[in-house]
N, C-alpha and C. Protein backbone atom coordinates (compact mmCIF):
# COMPACT_ATOMS: atom_id res chain seq x y z
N UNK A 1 225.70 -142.70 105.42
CA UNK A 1 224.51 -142.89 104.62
C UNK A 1 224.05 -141.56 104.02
N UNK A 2 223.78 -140.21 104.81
CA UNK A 2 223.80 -139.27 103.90
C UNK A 2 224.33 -138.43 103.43
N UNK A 3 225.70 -138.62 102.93
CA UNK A 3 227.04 -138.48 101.91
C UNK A 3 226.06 -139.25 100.85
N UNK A 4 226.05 -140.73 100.97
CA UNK A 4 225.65 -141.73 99.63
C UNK A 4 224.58 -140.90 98.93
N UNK A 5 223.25 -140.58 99.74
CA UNK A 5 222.16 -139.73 99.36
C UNK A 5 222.36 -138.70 98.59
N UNK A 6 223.38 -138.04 99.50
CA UNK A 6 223.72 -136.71 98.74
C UNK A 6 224.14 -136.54 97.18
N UNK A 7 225.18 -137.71 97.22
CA UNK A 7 225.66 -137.85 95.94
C UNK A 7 224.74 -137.91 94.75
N UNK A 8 224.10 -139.17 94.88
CA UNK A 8 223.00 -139.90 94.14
C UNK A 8 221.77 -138.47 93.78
N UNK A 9 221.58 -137.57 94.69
CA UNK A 9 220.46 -136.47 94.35
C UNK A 9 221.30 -135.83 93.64
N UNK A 10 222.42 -134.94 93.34
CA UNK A 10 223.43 -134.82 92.91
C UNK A 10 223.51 -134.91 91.16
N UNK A 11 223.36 -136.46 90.95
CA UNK A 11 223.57 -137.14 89.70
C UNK A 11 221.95 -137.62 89.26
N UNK A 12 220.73 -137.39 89.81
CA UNK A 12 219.57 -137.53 89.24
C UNK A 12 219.57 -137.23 87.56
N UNK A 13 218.92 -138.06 87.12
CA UNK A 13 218.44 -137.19 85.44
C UNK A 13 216.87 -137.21 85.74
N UNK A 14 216.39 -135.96 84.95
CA UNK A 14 214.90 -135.98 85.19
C UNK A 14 214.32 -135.37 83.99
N UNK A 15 213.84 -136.43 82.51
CA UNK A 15 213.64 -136.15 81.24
C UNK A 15 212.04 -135.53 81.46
N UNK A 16 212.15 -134.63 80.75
CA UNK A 16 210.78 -133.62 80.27
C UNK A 16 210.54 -134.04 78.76
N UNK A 17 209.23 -133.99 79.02
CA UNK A 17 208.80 -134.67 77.38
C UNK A 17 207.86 -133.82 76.69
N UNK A 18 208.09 -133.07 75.13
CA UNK A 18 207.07 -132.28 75.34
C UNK A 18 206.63 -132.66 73.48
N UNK A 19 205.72 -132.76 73.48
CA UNK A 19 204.96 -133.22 71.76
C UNK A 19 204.43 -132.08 71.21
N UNK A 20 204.80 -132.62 69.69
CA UNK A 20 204.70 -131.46 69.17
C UNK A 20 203.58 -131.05 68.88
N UNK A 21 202.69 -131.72 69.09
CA UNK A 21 201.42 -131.70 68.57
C UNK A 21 200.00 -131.02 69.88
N UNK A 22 200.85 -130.49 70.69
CA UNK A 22 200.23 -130.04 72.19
C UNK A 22 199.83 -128.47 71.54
N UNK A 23 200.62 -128.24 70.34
CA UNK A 23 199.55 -126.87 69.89
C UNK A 23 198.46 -126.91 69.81
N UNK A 24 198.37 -128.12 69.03
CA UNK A 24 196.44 -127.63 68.41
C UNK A 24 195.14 -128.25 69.83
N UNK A 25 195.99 -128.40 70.94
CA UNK A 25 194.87 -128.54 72.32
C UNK A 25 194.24 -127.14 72.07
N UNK A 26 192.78 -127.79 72.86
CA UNK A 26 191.79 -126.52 72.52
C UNK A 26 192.38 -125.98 73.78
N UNK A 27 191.86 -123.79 74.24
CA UNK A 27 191.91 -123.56 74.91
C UNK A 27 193.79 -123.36 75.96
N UNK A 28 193.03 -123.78 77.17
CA UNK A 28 194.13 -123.48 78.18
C UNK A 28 195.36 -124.72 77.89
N UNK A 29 194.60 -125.67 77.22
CA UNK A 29 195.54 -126.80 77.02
C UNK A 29 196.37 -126.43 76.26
N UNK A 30 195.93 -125.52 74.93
CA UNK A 30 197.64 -125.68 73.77
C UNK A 30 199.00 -125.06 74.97
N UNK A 31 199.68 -125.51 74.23
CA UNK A 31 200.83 -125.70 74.83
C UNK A 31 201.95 -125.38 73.60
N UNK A 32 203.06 -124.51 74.12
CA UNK A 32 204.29 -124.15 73.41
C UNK A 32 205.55 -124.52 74.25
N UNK A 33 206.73 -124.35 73.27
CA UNK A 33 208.17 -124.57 74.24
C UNK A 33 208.22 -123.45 75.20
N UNK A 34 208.05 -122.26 74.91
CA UNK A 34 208.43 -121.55 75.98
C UNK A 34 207.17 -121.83 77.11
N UNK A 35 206.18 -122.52 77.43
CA UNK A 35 205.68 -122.97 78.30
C UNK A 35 205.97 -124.28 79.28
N UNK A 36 207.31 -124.57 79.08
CA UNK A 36 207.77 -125.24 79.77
C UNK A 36 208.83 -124.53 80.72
N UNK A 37 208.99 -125.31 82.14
CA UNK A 37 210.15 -124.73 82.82
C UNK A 37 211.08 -125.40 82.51
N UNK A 38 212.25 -124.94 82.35
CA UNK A 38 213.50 -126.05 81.99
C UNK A 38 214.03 -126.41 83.52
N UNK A 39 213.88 -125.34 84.53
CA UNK A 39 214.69 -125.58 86.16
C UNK A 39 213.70 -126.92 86.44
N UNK A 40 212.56 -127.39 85.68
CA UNK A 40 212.26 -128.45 86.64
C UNK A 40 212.71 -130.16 85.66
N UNK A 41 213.82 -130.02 85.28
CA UNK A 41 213.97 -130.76 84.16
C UNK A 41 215.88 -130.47 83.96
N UNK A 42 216.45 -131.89 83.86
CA UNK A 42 218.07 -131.96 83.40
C UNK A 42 217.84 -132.14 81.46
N UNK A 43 216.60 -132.95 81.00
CA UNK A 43 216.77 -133.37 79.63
C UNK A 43 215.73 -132.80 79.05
N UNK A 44 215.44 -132.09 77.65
CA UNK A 44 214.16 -132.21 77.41
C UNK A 44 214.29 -132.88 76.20
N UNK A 45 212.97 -133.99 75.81
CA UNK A 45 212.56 -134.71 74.73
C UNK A 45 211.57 -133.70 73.81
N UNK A 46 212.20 -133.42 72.74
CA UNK A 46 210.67 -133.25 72.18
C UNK A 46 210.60 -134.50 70.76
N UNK A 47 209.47 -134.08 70.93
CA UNK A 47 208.38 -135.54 69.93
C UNK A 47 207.94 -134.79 69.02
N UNK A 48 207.66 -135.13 67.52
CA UNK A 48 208.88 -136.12 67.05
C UNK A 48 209.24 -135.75 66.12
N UNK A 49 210.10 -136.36 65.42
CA UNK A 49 210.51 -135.93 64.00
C UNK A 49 210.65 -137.60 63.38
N UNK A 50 210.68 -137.41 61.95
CA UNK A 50 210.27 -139.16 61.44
C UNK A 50 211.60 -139.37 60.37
N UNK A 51 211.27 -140.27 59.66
CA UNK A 51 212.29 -140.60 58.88
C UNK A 51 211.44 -140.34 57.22
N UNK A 52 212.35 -139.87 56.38
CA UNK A 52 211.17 -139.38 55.21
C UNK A 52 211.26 -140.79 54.08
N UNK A 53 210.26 -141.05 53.09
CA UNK A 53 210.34 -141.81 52.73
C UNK A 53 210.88 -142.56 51.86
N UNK A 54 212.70 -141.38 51.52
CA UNK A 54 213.54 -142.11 50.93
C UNK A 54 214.41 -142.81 51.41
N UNK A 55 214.20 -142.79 53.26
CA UNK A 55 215.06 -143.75 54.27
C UNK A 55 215.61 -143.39 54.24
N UNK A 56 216.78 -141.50 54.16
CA UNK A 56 218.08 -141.44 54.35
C UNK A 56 217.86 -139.55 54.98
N UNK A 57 216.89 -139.33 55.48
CA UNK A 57 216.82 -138.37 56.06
C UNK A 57 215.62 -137.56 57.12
N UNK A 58 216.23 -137.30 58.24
CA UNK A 58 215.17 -137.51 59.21
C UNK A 58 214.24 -136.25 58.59
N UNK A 59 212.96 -135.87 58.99
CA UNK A 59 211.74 -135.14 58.68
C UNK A 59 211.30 -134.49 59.62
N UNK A 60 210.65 -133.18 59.33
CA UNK A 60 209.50 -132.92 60.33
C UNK A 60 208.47 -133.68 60.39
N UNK A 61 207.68 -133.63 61.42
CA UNK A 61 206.89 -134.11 61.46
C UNK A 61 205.39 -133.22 61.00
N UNK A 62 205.74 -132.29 62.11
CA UNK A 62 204.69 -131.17 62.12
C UNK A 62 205.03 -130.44 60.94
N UNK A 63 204.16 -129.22 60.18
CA UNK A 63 204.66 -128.44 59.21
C UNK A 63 205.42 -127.32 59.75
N UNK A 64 205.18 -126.58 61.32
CA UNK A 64 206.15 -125.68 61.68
C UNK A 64 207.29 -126.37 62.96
N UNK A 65 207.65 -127.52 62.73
CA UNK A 65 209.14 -128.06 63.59
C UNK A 65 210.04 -127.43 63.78
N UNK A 66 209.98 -126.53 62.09
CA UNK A 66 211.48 -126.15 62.52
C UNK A 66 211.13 -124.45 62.24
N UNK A 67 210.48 -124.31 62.97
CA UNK A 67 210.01 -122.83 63.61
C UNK A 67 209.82 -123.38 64.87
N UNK A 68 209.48 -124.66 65.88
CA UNK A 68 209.47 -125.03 67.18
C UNK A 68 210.82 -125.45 67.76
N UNK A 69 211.90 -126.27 67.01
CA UNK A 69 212.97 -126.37 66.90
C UNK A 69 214.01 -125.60 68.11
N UNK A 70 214.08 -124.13 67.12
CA UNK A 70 214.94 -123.24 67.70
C UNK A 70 214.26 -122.52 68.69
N UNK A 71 212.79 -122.86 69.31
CA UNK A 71 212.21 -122.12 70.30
C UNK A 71 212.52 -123.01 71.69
N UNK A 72 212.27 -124.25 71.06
CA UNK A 72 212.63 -125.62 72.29
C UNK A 72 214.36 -125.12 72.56
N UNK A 73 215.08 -125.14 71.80
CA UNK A 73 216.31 -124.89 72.50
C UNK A 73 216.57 -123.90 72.97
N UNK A 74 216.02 -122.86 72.80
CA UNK A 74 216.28 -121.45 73.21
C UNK A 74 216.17 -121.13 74.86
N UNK A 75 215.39 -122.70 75.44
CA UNK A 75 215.17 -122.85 76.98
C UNK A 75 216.69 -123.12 77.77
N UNK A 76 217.42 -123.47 76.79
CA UNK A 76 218.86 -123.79 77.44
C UNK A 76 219.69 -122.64 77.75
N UNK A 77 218.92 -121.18 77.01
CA UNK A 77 219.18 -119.60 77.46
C UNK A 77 218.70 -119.70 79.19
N UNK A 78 217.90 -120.45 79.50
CA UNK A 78 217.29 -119.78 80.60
C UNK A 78 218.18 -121.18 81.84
N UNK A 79 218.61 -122.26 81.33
CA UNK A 79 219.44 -122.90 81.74
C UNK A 79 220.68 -123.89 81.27
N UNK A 80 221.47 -123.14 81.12
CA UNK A 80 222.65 -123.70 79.78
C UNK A 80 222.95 -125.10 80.17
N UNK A 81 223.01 -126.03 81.40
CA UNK A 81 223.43 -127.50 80.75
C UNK A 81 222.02 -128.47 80.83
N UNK A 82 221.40 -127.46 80.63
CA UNK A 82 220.52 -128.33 80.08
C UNK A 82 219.93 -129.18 78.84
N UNK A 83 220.02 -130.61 78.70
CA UNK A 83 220.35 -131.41 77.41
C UNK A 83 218.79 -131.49 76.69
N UNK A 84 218.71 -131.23 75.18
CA UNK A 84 217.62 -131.59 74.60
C UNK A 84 218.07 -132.32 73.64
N UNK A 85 216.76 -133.09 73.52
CA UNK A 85 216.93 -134.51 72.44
C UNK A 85 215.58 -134.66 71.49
N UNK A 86 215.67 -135.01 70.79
CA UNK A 86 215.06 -135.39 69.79
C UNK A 86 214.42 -136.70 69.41
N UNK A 87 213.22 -136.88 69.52
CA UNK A 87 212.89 -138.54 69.51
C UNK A 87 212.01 -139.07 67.90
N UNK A 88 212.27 -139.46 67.65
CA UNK A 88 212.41 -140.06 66.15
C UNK A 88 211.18 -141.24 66.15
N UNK A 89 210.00 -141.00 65.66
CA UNK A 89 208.97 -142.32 65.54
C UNK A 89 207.64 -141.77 65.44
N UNK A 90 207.15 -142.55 66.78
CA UNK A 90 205.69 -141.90 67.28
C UNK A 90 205.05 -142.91 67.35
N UNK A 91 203.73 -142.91 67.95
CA UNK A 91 202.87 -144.05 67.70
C UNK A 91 202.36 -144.55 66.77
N UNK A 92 202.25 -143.60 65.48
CA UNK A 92 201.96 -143.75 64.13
C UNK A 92 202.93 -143.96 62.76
N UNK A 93 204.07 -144.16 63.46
CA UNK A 93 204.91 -143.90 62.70
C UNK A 93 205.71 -145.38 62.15
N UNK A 94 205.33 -146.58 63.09
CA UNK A 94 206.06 -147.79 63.00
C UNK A 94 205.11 -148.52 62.51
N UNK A 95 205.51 -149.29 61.44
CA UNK A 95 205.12 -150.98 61.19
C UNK A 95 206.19 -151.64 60.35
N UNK A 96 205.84 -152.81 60.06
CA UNK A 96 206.93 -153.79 59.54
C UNK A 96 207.52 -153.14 58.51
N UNK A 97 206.75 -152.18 57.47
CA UNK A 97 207.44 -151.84 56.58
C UNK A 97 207.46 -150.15 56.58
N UNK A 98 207.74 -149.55 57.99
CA UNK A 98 207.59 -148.16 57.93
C UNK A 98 209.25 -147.30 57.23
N UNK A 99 209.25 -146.34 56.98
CA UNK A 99 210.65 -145.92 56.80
C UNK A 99 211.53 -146.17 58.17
N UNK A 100 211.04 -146.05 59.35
CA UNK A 100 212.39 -146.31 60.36
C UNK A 100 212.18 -147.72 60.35
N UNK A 101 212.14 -149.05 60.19
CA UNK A 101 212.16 -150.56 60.02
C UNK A 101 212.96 -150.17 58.79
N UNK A 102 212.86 -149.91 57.85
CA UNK A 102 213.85 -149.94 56.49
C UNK A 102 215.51 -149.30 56.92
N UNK A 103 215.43 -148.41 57.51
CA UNK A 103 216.20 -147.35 58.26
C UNK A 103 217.20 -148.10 59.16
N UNK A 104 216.48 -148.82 60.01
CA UNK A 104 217.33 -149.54 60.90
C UNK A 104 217.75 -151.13 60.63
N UNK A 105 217.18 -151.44 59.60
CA UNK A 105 217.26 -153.22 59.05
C UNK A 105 218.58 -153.42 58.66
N UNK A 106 219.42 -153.07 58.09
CA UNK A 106 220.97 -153.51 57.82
C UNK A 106 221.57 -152.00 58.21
N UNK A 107 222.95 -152.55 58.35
CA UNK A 107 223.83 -151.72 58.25
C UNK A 107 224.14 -150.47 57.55
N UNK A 108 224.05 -151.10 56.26
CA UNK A 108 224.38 -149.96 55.27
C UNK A 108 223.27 -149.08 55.39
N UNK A 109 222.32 -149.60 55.86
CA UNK A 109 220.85 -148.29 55.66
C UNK A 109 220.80 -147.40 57.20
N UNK A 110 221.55 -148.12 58.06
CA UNK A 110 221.84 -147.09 59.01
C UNK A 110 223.02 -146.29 58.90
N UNK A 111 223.70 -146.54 57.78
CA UNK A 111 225.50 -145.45 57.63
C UNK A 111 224.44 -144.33 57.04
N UNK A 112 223.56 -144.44 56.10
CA UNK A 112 222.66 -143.36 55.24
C UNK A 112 222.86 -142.62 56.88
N UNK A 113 221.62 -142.76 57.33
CA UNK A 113 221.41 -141.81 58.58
C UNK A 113 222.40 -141.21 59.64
N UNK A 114 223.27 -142.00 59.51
CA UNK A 114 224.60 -141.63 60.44
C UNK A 114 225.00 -140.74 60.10
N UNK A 115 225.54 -140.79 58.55
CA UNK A 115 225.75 -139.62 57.86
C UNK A 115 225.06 -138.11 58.13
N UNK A 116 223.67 -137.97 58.18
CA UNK A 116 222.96 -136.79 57.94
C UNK A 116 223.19 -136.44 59.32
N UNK A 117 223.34 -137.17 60.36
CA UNK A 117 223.02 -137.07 61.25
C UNK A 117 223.40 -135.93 62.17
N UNK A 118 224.64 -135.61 62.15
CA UNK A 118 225.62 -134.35 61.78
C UNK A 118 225.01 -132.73 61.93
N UNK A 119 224.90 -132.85 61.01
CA UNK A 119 223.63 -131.87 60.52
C UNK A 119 222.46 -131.72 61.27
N UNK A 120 221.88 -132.43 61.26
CA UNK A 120 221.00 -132.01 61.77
C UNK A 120 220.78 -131.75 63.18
N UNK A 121 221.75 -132.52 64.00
CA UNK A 121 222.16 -132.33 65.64
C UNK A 121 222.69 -130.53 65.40
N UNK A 122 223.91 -130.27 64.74
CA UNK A 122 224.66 -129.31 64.68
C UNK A 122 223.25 -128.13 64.81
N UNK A 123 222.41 -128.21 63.96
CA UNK A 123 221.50 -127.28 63.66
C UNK A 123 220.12 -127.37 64.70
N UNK A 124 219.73 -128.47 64.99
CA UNK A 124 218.58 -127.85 65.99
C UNK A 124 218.59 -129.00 67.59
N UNK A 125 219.36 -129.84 67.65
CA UNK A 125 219.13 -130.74 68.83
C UNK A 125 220.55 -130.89 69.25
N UNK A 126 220.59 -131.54 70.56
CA UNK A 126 221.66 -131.81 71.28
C UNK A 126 221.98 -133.68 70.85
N UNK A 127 220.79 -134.00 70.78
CA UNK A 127 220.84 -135.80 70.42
C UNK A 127 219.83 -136.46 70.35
N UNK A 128 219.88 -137.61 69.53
CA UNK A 128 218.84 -137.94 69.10
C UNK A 128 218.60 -139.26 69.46
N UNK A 129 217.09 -139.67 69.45
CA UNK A 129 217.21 -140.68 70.27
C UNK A 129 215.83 -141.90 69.74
């Protein structure tokens, strides 16, 4: 029985989630990437990036993302297999006719995004989600 344990602690995943929008907290609250620990964390999420509104390419969200971008990954200096991802939406970001509903409704409008998709992993995320 604790061989089985062992294993299983072993293979844990334990996702860290961090939004981008934790700058503008007043005070002790704002919050940056390098204020996270990565040793207490296998994945980190950050939130979010959107889909822009010609449906064929993902967006910042925030105006400095991609000045936060390469700071969020730069935590994988302080622990290299550690995986970051990218999460695509938000709470404000969906309704029946938002760009990701257009985005994901047929096929062909998800090859658009497949395509870019490339790119933009290559350049600031590990995967997107």
């Amino acid at each position: 029985m604790a061989f089985a344990s062992n294993i299983s602690a072993k293979n844990y995943v334990r996702v860290c989630y961090h939004t981008n929008w934790s700058q503008y907290r007043p005070g002790a609250g704002k919050f940056w990437p390098e204020n996270i620990d990565p040793h207490l964390c296998t994945h980190l999420m950050y939130s979010f990036a959107k889909i822009n509104r010609n449906n064929d390419k993902l967006a910042m969200y925030e105006w400095n993302d991609d000045k936060l971008y390469p700071r969020f990954n730069a935590l994988k200096k302080k622990k290299p297999d550690l995986q970051t991802l990218l999460a695509v939406g938000g709470w404000n970001h969906e309704n029946h006719d938002s760009p990701f509903s257009k985005m994901v409704k047929t096929a062909a409008s998800r090859k658009v995004l497949q395509q870019f998709l490339p790119f933009y992993i290559a350049c600031f995320i590990n995967k997107v989600s």
